[in-house]
N, C-alpha and C. Protein backbone atom coordinates (compact mmCIF):
# COMPACT_ATOMS: atom_id res chain seq x y z
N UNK A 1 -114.12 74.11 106.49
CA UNK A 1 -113.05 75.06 106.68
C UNK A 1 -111.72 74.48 106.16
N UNK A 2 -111.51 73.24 106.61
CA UNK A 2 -110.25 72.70 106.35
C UNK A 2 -110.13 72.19 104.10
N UNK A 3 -111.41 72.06 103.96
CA UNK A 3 -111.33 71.99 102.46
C UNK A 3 -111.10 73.71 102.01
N UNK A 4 -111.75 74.50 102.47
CA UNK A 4 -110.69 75.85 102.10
C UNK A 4 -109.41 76.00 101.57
N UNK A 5 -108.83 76.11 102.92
CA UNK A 5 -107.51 76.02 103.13
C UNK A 5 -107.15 75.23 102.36
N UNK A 6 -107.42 73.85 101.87
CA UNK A 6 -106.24 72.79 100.74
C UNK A 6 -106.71 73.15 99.37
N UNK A 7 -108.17 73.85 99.13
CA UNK A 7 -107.94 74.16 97.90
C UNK A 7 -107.43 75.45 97.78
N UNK A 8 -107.18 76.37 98.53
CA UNK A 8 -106.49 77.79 98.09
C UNK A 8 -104.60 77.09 98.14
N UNK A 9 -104.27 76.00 98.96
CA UNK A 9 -103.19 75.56 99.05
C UNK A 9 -102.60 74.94 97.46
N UNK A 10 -103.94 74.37 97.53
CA UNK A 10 -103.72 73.64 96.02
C UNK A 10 -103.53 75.03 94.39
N UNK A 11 -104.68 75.85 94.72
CA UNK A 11 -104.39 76.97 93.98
C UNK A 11 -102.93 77.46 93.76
N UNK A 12 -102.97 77.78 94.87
CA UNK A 12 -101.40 78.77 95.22
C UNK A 12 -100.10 77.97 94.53
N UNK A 13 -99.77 76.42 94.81
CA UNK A 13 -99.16 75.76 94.09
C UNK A 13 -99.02 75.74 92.63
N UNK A 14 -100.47 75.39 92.26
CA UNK A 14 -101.00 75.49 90.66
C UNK A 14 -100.14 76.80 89.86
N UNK A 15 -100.46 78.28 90.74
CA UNK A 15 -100.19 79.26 90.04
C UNK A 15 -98.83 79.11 90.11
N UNK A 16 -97.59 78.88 91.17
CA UNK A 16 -96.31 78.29 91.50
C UNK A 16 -96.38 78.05 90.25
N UNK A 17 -96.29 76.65 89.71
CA UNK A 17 -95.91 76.12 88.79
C UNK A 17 -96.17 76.41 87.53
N UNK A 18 -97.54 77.18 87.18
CA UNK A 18 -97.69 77.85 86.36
C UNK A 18 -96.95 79.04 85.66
N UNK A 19 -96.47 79.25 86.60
CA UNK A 19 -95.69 80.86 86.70
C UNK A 19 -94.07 79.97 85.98
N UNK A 20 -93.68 79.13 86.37
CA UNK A 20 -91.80 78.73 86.16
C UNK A 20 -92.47 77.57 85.04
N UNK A 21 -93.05 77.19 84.80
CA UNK A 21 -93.07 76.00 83.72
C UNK A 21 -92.67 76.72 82.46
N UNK A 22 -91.49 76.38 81.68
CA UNK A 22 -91.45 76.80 80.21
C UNK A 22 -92.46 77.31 79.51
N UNK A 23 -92.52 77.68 78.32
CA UNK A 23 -93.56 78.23 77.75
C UNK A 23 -93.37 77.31 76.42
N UNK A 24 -94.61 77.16 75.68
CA UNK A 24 -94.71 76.17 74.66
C UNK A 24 -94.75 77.31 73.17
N UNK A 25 -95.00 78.24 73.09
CA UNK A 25 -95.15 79.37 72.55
C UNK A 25 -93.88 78.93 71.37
N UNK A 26 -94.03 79.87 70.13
CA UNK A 26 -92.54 79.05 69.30
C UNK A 26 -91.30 80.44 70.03
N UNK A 27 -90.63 80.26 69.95
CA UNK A 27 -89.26 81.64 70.12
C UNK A 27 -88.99 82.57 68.73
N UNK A 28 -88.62 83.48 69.57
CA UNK A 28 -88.86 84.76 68.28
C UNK A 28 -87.22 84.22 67.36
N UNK A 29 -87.25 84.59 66.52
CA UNK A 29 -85.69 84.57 65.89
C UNK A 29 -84.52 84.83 66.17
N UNK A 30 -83.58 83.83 66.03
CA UNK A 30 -82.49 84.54 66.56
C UNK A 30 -82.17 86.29 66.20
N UNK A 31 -81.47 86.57 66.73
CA UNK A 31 -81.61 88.39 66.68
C UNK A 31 -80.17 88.16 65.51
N UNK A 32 -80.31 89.05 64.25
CA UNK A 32 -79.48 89.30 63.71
C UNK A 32 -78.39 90.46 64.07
N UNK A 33 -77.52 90.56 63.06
CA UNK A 33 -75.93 91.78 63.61
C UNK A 33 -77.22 93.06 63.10
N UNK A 34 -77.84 93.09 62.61
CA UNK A 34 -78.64 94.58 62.08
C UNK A 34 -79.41 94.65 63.12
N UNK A 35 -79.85 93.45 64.13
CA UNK A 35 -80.97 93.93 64.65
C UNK A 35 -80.58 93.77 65.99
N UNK A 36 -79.30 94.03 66.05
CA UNK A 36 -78.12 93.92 67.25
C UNK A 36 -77.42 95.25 66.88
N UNK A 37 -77.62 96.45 66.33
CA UNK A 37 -76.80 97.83 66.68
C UNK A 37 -76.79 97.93 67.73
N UNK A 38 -75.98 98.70 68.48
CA UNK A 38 -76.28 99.57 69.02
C UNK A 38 -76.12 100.86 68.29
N UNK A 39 -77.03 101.91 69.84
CA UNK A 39 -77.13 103.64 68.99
C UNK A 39 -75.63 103.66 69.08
N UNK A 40 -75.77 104.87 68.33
CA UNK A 40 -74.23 105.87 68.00
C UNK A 40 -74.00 106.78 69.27
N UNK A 41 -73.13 107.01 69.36
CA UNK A 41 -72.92 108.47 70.12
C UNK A 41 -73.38 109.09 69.91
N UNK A 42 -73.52 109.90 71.03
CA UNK A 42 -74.65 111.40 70.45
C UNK A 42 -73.45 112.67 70.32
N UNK A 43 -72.66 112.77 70.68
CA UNK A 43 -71.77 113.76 70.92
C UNK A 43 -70.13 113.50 70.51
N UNK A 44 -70.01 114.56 69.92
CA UNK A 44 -68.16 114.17 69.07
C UNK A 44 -66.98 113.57 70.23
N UNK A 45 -67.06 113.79 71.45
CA UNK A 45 -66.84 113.58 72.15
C UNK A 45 -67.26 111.85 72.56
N UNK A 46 -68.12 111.51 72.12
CA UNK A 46 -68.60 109.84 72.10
C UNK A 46 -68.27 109.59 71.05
N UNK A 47 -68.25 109.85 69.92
CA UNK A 47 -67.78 109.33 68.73
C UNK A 47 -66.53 108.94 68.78
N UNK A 48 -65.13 109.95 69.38
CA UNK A 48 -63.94 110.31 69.32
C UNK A 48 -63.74 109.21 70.74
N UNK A 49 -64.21 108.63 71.42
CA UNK A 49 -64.14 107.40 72.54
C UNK A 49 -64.48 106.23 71.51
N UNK A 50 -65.16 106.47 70.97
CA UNK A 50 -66.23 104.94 70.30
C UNK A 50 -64.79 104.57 68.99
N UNK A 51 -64.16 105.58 68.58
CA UNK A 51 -63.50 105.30 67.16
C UNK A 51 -62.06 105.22 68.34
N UNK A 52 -61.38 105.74 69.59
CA UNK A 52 -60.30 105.43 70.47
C UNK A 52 -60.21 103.12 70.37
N UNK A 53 -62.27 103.41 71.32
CA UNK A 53 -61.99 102.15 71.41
C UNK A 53 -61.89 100.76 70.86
N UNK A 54 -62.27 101.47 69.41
CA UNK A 54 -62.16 100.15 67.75
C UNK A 54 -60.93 100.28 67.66
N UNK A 55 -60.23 101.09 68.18
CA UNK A 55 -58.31 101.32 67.51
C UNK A 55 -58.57 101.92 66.17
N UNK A 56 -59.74 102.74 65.54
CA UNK A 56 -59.40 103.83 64.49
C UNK A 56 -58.58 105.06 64.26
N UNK A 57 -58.64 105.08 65.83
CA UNK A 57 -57.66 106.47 66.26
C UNK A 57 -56.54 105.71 67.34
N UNK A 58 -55.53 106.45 67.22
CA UNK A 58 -54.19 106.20 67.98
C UNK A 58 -54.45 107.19 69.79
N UNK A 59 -54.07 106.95 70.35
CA UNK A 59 -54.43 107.65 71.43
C UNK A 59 -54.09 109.25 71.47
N UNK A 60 -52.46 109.39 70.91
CA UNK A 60 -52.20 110.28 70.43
C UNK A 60 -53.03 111.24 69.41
N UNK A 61 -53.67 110.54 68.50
CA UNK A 61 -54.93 111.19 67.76
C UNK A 61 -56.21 111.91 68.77
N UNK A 62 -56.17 111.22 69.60
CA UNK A 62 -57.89 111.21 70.50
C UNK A 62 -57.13 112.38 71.70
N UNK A 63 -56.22 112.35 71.57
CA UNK A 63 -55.72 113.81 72.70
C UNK A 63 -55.72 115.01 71.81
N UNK A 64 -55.41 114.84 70.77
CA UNK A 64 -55.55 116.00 69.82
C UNK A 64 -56.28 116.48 69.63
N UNK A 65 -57.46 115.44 68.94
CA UNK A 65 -58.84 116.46 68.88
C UNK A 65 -59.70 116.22 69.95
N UNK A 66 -59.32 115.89 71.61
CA UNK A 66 -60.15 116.61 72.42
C UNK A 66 -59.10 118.23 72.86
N UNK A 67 -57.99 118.43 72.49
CA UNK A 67 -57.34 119.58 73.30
C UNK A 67 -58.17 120.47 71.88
N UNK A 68 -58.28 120.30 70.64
CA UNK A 68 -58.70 121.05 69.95
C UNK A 68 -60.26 121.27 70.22
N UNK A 69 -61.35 120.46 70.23
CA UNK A 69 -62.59 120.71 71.23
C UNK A 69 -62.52 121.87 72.01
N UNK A 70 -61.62 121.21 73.15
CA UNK A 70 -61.30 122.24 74.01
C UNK A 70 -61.35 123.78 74.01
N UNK A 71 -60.17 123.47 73.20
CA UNK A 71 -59.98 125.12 73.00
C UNK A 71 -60.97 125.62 71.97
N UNK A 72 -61.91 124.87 70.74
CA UNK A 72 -62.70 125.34 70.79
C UNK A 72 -63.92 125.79 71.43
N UNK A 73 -64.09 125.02 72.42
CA UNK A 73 -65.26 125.54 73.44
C UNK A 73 -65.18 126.47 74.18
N UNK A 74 -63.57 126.99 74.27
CA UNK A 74 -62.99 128.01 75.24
C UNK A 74 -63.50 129.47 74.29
N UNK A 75 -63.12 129.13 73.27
CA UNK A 75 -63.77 130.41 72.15
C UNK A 75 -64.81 130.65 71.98
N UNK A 76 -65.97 129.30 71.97
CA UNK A 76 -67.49 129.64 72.41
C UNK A 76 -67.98 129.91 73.06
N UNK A 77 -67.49 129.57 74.45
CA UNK A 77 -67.78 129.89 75.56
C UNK A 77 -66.98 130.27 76.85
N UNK A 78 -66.15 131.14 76.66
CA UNK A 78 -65.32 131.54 77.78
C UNK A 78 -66.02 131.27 79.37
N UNK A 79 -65.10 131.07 80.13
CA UNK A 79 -65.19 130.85 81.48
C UNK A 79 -64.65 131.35 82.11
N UNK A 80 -65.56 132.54 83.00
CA UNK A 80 -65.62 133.62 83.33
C UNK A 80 -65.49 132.98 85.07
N UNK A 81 -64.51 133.59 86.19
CA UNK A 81 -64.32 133.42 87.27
C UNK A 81 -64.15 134.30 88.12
N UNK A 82 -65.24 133.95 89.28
CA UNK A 82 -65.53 134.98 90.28
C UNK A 82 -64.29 135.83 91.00
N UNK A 83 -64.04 137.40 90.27
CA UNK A 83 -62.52 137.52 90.85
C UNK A 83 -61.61 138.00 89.62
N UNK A 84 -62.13 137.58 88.82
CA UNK A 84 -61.05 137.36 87.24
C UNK A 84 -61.94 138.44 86.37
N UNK A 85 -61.76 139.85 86.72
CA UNK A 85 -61.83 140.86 85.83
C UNK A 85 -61.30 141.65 84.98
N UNK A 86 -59.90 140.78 84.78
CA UNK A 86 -58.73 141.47 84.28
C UNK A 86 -58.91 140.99 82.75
């Protein structure tokens, strides 16, 4: 009984150390800038943040064409309020 117990003890260790010991395996390549993109924005609205936060656009620029968004979306899609039949 007691040889049981020290070899499942001994196991359990084994796998321990097995598990955290480095790996001998070679390492993949360093990762290049191409194979380091990230995605794009999906939406003009991410684009118009993504080009704010390189400094392509002036802030003053990035208020402009979201109030223009805006009001274009207001033309695509009016927003209609419970009450507001006038």
């Amino acid at each position: 009984m007691i040889a049981i117990v020290i070899l499942l003890w001994l196991t359990a260790l084994a796998v321990g150390v097995w598990a955290v010991w480095p790996s001998s395996s070679p390492k993949p390549e360093a990762a290049t800038a191409e194979t380091m993109r990230k995605p794009g924005p999906d939406s003009l609205e991410g684009v118009l943040v993504a080009q704010l936060l390189s400094s392509e656009i002036t802030p003053a620029q990035y208020r402009r064409a979201i109030e223009g968004l805006a009001a274009r979306d207001e033309q695509r899609h009016p927003m209609s309020v419970p009450g507001d039949e006038a």
